[in-house]
N, C-alpha and C. Protein backbone atom coordinates (compact mmCIF):
# COMPACT_ATOMS: atom_id res chain seq x y z
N UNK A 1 3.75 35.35 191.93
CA UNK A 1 2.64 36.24 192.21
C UNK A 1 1.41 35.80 191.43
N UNK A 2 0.42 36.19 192.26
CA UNK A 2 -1.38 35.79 190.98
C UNK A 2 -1.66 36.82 191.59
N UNK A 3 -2.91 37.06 190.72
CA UNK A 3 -4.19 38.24 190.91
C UNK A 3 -4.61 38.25 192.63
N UNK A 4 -4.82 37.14 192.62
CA UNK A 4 -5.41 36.35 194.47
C UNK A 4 -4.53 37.17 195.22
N UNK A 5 -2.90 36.78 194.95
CA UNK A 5 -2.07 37.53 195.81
C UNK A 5 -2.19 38.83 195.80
N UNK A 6 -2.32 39.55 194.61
CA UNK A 6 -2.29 41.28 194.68
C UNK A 6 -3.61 41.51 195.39
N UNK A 7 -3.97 40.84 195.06
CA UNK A 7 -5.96 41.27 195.85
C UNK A 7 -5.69 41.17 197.22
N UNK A 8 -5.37 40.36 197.85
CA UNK A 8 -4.79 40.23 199.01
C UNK A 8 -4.27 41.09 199.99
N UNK A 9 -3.25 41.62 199.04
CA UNK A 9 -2.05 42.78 199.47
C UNK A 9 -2.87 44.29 199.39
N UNK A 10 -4.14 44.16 198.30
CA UNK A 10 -4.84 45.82 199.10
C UNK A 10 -5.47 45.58 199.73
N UNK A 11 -6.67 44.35 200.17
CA UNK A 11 -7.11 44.12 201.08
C UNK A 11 -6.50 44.80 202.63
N UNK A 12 -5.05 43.68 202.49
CA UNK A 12 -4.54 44.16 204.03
C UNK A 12 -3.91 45.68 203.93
N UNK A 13 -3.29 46.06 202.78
CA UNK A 13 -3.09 47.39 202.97
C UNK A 13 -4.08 48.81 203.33
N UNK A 14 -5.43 48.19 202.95
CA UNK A 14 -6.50 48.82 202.73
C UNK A 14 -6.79 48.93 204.40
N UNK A 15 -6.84 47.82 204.76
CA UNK A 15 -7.41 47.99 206.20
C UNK A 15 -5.91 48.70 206.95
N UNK A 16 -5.20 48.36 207.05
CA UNK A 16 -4.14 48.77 208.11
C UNK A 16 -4.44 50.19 208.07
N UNK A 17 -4.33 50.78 206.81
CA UNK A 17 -4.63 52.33 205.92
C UNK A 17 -6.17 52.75 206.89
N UNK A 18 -6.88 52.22 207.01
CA UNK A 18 -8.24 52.48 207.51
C UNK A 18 -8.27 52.38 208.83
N UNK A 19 -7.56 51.38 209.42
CA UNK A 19 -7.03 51.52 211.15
C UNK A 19 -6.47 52.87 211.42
N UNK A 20 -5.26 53.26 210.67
CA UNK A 20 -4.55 54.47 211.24
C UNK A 20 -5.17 55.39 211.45
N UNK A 21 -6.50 55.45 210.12
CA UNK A 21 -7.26 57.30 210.16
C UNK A 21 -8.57 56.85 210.35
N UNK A 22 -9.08 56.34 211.32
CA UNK A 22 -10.21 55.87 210.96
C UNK A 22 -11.22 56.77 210.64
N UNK A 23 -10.92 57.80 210.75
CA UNK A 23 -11.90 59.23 210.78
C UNK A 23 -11.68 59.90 209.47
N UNK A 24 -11.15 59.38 209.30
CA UNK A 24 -10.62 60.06 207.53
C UNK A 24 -11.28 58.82 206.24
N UNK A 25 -11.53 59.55 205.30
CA UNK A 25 -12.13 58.77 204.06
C UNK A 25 -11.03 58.12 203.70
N UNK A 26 -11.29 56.62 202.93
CA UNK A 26 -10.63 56.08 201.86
C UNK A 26 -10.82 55.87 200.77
N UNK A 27 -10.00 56.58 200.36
CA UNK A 27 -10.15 56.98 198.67
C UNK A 27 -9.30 55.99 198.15
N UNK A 28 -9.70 54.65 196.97
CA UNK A 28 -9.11 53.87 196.38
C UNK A 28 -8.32 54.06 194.89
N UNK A 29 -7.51 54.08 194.41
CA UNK A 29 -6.75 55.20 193.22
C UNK A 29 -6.38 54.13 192.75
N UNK A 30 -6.48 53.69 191.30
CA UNK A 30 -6.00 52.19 190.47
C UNK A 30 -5.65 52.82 188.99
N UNK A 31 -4.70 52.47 188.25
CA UNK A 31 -4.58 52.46 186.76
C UNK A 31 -4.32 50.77 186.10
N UNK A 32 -5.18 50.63 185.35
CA UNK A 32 -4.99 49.81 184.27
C UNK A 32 -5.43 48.32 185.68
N UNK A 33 -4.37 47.30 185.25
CA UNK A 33 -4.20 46.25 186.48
C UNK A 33 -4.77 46.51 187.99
N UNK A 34 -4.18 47.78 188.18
CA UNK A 34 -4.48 48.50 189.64
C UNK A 34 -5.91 48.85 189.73
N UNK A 35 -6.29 49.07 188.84
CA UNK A 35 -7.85 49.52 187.91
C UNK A 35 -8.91 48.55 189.16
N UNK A 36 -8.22 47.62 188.36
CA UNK A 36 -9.57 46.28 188.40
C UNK A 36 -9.24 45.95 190.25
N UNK A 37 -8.13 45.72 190.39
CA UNK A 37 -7.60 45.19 191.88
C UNK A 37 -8.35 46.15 192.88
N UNK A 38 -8.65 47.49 192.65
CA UNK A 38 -8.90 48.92 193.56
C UNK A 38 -10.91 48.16 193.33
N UNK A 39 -10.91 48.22 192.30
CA UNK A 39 -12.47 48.54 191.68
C UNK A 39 -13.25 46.61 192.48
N UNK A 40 -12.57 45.90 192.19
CA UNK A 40 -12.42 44.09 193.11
C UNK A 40 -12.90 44.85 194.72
N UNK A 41 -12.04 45.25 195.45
CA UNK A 41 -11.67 45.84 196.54
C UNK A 41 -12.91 46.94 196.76
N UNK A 42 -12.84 47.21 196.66
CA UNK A 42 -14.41 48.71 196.51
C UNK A 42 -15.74 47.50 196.45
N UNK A 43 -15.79 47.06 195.11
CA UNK A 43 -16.99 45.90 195.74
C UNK A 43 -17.26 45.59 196.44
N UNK A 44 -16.07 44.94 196.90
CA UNK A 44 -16.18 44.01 198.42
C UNK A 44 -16.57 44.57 199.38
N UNK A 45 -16.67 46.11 199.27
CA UNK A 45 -16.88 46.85 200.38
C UNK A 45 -16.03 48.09 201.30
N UNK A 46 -14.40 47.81 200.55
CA UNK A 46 -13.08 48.62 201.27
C UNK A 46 -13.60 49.70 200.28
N UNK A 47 -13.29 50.56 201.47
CA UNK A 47 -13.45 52.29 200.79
C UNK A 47 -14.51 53.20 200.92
N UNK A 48 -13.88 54.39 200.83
CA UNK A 48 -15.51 55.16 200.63
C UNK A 48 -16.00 56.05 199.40
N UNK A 49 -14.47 55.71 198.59
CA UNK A 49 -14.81 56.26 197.02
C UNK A 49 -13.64 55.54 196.12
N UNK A 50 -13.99 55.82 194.84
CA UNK A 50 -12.85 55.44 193.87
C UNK A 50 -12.72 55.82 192.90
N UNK A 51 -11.44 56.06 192.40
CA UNK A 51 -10.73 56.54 191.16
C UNK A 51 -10.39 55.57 190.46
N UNK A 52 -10.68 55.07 188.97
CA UNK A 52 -10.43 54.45 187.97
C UNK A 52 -9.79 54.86 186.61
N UNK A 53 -8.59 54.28 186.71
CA UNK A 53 -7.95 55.37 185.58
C UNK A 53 -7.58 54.02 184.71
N UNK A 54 -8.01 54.73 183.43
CA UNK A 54 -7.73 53.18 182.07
C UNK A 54 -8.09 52.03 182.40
N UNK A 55 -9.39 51.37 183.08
CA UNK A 55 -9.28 50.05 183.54
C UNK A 55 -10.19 49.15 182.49
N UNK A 56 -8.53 47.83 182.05
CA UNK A 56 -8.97 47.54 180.71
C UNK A 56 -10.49 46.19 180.77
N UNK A 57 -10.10 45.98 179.78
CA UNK A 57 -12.21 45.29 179.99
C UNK A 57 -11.59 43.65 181.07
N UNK A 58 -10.37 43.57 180.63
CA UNK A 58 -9.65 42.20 181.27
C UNK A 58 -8.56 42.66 181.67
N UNK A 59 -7.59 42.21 182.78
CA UNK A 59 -6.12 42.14 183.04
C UNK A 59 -5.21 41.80 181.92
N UNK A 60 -5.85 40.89 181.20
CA UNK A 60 -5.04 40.40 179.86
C UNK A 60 -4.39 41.00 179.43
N UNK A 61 -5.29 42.07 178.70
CA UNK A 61 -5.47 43.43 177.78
C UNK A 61 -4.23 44.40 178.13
N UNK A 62 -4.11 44.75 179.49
CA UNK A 62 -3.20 45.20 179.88
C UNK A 62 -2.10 44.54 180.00
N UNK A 63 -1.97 43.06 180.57
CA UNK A 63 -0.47 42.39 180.44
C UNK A 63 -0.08 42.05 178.96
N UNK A 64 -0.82 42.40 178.15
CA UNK A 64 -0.12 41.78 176.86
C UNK A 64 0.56 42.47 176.32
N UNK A 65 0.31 44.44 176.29
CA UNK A 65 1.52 45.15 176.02
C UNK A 65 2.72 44.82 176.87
N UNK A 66 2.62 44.84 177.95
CA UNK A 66 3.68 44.68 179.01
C UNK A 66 4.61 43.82 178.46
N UNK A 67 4.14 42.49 178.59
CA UNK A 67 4.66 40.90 178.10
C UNK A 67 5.30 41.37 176.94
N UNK A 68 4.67 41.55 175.53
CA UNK A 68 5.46 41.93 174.70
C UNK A 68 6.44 42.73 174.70
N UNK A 69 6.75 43.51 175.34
CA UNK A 69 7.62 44.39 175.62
C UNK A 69 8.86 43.53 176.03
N UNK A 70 8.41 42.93 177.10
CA UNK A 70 9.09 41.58 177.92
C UNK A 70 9.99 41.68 177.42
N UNK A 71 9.36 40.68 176.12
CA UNK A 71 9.49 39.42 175.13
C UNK A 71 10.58 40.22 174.05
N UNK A 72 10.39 41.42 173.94
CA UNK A 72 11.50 42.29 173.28
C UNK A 72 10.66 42.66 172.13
N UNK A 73 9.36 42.09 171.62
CA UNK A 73 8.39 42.83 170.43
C UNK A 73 8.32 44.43 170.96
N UNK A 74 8.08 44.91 172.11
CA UNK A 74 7.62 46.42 172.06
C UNK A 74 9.22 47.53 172.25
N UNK A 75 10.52 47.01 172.03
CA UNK A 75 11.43 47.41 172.06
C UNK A 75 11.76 48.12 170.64
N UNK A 76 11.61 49.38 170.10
CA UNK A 76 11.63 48.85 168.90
C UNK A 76 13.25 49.42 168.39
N UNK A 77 13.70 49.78 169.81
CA UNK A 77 15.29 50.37 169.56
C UNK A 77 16.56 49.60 169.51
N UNK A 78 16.09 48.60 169.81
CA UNK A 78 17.09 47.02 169.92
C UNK A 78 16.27 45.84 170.12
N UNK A 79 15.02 45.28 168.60
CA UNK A 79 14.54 44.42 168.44
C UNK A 79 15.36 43.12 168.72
N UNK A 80 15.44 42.26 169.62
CA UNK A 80 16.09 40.73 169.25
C UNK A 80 15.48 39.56 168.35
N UNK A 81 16.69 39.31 167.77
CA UNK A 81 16.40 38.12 166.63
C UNK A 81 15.08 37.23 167.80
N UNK A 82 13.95 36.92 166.87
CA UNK A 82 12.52 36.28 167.24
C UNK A 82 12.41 35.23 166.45
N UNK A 83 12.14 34.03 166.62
CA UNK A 83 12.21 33.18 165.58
C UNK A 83 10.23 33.12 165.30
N UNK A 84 9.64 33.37 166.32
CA UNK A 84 7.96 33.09 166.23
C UNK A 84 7.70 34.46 166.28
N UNK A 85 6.43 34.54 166.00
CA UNK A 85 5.62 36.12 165.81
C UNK A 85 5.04 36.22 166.61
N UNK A 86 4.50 37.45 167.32
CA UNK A 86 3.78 37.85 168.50
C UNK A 86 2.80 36.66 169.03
N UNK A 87 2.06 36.35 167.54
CA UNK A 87 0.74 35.50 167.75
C UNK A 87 1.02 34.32 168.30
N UNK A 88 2.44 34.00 167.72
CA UNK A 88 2.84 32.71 168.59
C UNK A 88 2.89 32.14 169.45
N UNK A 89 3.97 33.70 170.03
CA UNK A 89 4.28 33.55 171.01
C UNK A 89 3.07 33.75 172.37
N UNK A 90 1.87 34.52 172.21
CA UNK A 90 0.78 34.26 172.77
C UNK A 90 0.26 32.89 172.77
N UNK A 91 0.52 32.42 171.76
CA UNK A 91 -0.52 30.53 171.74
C UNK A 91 0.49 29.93 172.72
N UNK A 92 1.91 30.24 172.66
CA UNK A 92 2.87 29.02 173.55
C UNK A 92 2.42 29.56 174.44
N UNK A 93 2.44 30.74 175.31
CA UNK A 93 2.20 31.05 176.28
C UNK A 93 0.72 30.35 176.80
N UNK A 94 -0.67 30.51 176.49
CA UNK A 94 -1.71 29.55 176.65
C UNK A 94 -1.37 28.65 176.98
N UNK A 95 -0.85 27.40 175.74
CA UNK A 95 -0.70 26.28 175.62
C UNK A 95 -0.05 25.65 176.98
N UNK A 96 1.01 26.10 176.89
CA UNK A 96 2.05 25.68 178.15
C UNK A 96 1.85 26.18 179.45
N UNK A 97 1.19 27.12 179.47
CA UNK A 97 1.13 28.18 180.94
C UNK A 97 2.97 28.49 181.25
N UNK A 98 3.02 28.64 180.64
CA UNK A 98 4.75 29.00 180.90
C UNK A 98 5.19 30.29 180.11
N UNK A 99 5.43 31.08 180.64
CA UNK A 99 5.97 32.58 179.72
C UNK A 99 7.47 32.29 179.18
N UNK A 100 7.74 32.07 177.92
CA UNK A 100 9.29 32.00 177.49
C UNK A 100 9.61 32.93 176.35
N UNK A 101 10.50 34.03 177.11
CA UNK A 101 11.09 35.09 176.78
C UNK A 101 12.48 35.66 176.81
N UNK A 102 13.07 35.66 175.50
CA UNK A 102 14.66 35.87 176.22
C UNK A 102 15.56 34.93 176.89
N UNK A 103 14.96 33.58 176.87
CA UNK A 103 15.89 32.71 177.29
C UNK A 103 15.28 32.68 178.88
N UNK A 104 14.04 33.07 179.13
CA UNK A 104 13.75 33.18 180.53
C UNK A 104 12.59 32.39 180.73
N UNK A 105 12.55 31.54 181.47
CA UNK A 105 11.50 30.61 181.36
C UNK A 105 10.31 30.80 182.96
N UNK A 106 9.53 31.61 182.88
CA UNK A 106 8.47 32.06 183.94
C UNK A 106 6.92 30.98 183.99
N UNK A 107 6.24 31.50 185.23
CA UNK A 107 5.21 30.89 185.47
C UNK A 107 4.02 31.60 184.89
N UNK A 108 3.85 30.73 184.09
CA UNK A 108 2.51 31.42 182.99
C UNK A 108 0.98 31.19 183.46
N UNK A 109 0.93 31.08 185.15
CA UNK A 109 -0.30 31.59 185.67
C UNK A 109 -0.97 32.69 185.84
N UNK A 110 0.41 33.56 186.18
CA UNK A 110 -0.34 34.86 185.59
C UNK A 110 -1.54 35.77 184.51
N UNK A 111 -0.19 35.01 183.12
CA UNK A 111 -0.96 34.92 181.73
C UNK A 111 -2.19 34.53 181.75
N UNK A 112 -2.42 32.76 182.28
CA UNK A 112 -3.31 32.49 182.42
C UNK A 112 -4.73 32.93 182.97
N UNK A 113 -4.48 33.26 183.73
CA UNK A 113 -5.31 33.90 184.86
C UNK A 113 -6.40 35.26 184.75
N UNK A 114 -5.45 36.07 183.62
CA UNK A 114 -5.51 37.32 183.16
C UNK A 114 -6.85 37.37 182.40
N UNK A 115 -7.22 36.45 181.86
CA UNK A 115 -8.07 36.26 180.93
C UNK A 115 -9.77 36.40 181.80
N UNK A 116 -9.47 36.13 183.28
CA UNK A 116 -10.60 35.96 183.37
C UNK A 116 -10.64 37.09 184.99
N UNK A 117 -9.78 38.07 185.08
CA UNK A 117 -9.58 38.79 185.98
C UNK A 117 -10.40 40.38 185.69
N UNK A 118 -11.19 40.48 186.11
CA UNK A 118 -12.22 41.64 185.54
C UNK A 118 -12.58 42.50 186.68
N UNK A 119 -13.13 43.58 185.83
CA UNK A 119 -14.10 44.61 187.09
C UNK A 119 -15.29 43.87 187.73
N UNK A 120 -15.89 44.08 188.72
CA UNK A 120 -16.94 42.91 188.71
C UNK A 120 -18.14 43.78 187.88
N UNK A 121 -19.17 42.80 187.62
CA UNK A 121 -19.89 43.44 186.35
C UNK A 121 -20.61 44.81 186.78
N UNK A 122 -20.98 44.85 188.01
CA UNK A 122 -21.49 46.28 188.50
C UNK A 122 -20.99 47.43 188.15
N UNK A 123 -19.77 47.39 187.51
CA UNK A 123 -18.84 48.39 187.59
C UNK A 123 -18.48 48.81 185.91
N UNK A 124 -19.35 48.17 185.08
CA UNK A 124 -19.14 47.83 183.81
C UNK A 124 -19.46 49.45 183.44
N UNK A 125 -20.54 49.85 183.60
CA UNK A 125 -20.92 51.21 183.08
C UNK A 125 -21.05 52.07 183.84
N UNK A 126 -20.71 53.37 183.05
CA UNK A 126 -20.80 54.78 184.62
C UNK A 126 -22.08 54.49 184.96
N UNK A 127 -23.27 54.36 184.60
CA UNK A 127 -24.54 54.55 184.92
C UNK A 127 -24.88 53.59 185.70
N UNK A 128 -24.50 51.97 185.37
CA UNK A 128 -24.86 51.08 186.32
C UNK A 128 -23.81 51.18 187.77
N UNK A 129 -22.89 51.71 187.78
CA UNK A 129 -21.70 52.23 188.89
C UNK A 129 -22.62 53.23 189.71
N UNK A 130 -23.20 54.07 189.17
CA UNK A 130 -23.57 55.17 189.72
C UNK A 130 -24.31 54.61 190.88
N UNK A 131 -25.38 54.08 189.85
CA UNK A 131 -26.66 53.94 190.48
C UNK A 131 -26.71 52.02 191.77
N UNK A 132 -25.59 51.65 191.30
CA UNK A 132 -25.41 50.69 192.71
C UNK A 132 -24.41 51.40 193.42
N UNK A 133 -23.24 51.64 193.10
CA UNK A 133 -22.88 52.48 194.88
C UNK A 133 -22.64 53.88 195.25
N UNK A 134 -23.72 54.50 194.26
CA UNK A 134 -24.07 56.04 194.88
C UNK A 134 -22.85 56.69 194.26
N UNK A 135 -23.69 58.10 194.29
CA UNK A 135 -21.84 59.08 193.41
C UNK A 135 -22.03 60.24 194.77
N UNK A 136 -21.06 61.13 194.30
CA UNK A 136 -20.62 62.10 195.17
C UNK A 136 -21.05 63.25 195.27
């Protein structure tokens, strides 16, 4: 999976959703990840309003609790023996583009990617939001 792909998947969900009712509003609803993907999507033009709940300044921000968690750092009820520290394990992850966790060896495009996956800047402040695509 990448960002491209999830963007993708509301795109077409967005429209199919907008075929069925066409007479009915679309209201776009995102938390965190979903945040930015809904708020991407609304730019572009899908929708006729939106809800933003926690949407962090990057995707990163949000996958890095996640990841750690993964990784067994945010477990704190059955920590596993770690031989590197969080920080580390963030630099291997960079370095390599490869997520290795638990003996599980993933595609660290995601990670990668995260860093530069944002609201688009219009959307940065309530006031500059407001005042480019109108409030309610």
């Amino acid at each position: 999976m990448s960002f491209e792909n999830w963007s993708e998947d509301v795109r077409l969900l967005g429209a199919w959703i907008a075929s069925r009712s066409p007479a009915l509003p679309l209201i776009l609803h995102g938390l965190e990840v979903g945040a930015i993907l809904r708020g991407r999507s609304f730019h572009e033009g899908m929708g006729d309003a939106l809800l933003l709940w926690s949407p962090p300044p990057s995707a990163n921000k949000a996958l890095r609790s996640s990841l750690l968690h993964w990784a067994g750092w945010g477990n704190s009820t059955s920590l596993p023996k770690i031989e590197e520290p969080p920080g580390s394990t963030f630099g291997s992850w960079n370095k390599d583009r490869r997520l290795k966790c638990r003996g599980t060896i993933g595609q660290g495009r995601l990670w990668h990617d995260s860093f530069d996956f944002e609201l688009p800047a219009a959307m940065e402040s309530e006031a500059t939001s407001c005042a480019a695509y109108g409030s309610l």
